[in-house]
N, C-alpha and C. Protein backbone atom coordinates (compact mmCIF):
# COMPACT_ATOMS: atom_id res chain seq x y z
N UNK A 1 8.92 -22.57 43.41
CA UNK A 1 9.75 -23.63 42.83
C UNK A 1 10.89 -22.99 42.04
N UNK A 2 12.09 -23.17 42.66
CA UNK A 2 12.91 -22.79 41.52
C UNK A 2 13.26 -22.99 40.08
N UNK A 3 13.84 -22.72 39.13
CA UNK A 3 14.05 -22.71 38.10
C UNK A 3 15.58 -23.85 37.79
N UNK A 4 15.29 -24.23 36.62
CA UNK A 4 16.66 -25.14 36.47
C UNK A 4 18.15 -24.17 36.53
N UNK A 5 17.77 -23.28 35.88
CA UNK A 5 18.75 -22.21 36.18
C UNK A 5 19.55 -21.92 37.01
N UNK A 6 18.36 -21.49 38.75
CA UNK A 6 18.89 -21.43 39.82
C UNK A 6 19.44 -22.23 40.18
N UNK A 7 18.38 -23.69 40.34
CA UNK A 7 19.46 -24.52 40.68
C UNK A 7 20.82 -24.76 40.60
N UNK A 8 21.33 -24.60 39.17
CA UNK A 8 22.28 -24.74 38.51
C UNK A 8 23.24 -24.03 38.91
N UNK A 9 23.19 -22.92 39.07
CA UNK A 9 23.80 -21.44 39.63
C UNK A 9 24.52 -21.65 40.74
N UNK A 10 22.91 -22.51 42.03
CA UNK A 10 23.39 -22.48 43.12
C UNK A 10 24.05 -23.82 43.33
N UNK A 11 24.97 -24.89 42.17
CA UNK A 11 25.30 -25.79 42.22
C UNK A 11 26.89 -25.56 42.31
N UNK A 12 26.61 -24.58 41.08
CA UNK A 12 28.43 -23.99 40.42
C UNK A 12 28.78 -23.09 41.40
N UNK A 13 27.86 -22.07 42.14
CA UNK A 13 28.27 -21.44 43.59
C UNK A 13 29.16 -22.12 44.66
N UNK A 14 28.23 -23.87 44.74
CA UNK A 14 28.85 -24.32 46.24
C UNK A 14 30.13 -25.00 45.26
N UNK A 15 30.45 -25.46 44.24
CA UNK A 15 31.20 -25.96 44.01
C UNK A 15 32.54 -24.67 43.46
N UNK A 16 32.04 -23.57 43.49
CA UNK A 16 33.24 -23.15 42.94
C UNK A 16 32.40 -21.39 43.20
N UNK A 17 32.98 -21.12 44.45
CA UNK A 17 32.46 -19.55 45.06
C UNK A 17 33.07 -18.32 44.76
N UNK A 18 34.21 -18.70 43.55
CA UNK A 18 34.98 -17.86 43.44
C UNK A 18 34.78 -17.37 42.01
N UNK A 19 33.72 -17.67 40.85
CA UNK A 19 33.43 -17.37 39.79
C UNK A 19 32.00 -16.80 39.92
N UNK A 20 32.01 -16.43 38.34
CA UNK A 20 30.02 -15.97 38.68
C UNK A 20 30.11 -16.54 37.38
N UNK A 21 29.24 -17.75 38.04
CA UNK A 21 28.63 -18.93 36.83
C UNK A 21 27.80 -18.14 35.81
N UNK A 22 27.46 -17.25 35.79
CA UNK A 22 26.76 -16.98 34.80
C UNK A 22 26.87 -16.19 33.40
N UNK A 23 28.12 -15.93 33.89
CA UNK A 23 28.91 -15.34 33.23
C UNK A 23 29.88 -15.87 32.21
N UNK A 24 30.50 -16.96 33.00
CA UNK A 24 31.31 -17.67 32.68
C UNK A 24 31.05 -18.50 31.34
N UNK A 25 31.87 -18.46 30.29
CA UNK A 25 31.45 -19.67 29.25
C UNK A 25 32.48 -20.65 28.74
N UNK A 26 32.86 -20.87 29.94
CA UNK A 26 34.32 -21.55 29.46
C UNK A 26 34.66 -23.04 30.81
N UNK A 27 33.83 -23.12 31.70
CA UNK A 27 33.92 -23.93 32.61
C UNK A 27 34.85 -25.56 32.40
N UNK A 28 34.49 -25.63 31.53
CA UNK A 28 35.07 -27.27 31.33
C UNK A 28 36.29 -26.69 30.27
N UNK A 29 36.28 -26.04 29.69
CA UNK A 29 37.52 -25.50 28.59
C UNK A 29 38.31 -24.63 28.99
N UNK A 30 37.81 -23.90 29.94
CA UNK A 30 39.04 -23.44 31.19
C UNK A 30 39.75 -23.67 31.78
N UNK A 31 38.83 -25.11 32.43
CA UNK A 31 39.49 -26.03 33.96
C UNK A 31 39.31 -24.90 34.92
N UNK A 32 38.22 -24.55 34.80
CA UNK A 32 37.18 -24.59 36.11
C UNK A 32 36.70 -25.51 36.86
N UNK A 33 36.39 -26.70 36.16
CA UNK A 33 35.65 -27.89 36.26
C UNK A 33 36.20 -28.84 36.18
N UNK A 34 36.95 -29.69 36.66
CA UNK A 34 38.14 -30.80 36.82
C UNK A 34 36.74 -32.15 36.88
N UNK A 35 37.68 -32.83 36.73
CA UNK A 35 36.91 -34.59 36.70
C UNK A 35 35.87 -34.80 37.55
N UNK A 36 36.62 -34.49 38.85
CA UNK A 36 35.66 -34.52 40.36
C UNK A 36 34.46 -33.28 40.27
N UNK A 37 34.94 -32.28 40.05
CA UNK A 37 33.52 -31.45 39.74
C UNK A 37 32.49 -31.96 39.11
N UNK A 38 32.72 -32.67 37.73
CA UNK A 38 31.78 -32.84 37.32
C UNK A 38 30.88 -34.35 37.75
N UNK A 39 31.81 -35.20 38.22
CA UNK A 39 31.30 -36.11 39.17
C UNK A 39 30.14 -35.65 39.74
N UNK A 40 30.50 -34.29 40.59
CA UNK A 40 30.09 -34.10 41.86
C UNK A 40 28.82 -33.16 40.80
N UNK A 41 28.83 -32.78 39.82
CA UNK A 41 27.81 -31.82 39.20
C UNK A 41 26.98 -32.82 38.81
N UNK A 42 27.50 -34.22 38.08
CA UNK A 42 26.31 -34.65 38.19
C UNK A 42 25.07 -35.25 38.79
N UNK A 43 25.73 -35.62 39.64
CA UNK A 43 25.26 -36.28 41.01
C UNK A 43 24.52 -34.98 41.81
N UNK A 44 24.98 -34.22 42.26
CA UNK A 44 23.75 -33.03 41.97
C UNK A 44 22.79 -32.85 41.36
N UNK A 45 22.50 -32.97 40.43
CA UNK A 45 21.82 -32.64 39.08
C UNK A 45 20.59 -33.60 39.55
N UNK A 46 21.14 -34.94 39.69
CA UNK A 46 20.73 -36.11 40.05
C UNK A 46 19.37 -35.88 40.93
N UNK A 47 20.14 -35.64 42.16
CA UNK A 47 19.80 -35.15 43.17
C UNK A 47 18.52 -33.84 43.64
N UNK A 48 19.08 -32.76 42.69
CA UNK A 48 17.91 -31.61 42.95
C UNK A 48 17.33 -31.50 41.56
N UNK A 49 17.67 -32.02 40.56
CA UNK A 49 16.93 -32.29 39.43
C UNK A 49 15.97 -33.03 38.96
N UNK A 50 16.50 -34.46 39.37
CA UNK A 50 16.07 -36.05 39.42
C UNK A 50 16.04 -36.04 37.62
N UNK A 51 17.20 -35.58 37.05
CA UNK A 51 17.23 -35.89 35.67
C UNK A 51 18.72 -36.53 35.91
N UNK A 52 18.95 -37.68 35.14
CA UNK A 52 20.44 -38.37 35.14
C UNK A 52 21.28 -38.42 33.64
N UNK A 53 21.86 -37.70 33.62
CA UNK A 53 23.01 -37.27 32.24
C UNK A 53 23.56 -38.18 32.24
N UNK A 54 23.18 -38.92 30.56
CA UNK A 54 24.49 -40.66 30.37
C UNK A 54 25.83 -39.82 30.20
N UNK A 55 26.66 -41.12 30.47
CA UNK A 55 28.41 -40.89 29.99
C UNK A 55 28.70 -39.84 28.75
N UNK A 56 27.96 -40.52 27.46
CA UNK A 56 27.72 -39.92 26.28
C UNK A 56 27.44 -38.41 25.95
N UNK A 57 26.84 -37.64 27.06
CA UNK A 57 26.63 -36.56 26.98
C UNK A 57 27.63 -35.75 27.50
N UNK A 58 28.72 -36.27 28.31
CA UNK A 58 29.35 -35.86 29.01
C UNK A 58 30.65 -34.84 28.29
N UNK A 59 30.74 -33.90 28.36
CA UNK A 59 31.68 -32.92 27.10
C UNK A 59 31.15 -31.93 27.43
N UNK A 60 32.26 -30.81 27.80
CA UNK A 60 32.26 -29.40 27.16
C UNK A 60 31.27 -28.36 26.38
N UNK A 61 30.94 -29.47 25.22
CA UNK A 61 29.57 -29.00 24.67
C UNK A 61 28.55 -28.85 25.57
N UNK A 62 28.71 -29.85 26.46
CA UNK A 62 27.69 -29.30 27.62
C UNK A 62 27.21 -29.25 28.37
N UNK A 63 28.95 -28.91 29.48
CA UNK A 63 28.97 -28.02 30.45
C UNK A 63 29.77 -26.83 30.74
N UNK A 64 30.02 -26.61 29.61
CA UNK A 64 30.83 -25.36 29.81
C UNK A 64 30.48 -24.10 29.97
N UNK A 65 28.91 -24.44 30.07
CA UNK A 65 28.20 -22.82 30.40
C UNK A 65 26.89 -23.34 31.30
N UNK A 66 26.01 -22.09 31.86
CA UNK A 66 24.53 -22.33 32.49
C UNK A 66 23.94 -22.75 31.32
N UNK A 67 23.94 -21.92 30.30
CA UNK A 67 23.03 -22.00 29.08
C UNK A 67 23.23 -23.18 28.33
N UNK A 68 24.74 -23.92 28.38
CA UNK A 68 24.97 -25.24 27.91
C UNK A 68 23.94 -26.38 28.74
N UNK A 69 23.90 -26.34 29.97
CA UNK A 69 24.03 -27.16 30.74
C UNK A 69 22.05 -26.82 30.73
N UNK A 70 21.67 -25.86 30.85
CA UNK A 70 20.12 -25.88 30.70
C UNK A 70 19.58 -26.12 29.23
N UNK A 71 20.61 -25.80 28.51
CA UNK A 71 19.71 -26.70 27.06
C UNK A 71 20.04 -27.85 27.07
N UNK A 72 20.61 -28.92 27.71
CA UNK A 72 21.04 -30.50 27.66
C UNK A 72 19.45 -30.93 28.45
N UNK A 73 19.80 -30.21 29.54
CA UNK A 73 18.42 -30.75 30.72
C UNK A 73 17.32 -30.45 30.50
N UNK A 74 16.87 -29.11 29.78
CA UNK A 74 15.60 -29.26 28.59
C UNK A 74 15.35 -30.64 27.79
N UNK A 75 16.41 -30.43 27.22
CA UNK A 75 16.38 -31.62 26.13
C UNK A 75 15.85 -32.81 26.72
N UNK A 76 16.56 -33.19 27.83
CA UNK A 76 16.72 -34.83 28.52
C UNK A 76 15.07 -34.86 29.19
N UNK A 77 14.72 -33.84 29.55
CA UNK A 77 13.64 -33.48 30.38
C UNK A 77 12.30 -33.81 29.34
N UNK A 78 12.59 -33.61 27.94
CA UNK A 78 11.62 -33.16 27.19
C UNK A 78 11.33 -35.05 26.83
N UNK A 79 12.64 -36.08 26.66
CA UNK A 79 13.10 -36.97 26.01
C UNK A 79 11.64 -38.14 27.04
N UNK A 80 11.84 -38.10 28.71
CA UNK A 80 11.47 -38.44 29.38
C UNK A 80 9.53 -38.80 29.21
């Protein structure tokens, strides 16, 4: 079973093959990550997660990194 991590990794891979997500800590404060990305990230998330991120969470704070984006889905995961 993979890890939220991977998943995550292999999300920011298909959406954007030209960075190394893991590295990166600047995704949404860069503009790495435009409107439609994150559309499309969450709906992913959705998808190979089956966790759904409200509007409210939606910010920089956290997605602008793996480590942002896996402490939100901890959190939401834990909330459930």
């Amino acid at each position: 079973m993979e890890s939220v991590r991977e998943v995550l990794r292999e999300i920011l891979q298909e959406l954007h093959p030209e960075i190394d997500a893991e590295k990166e800590k600047h995704l949404v404060e860069g503009g790495i990550l435009d409107s439609f990305d994150l559309i499309t990230l969450l709906t992913m998330i959705r998808e190979r997660l089956h966790v759904t991120i409200s509007a409210d969470k939606i910010g920089p704070e956290h997605f602008d990194s793996i480590d942002a984006l896996c402490a939100l889905i901890g959190t939401l995961e834990k909330e459930t």
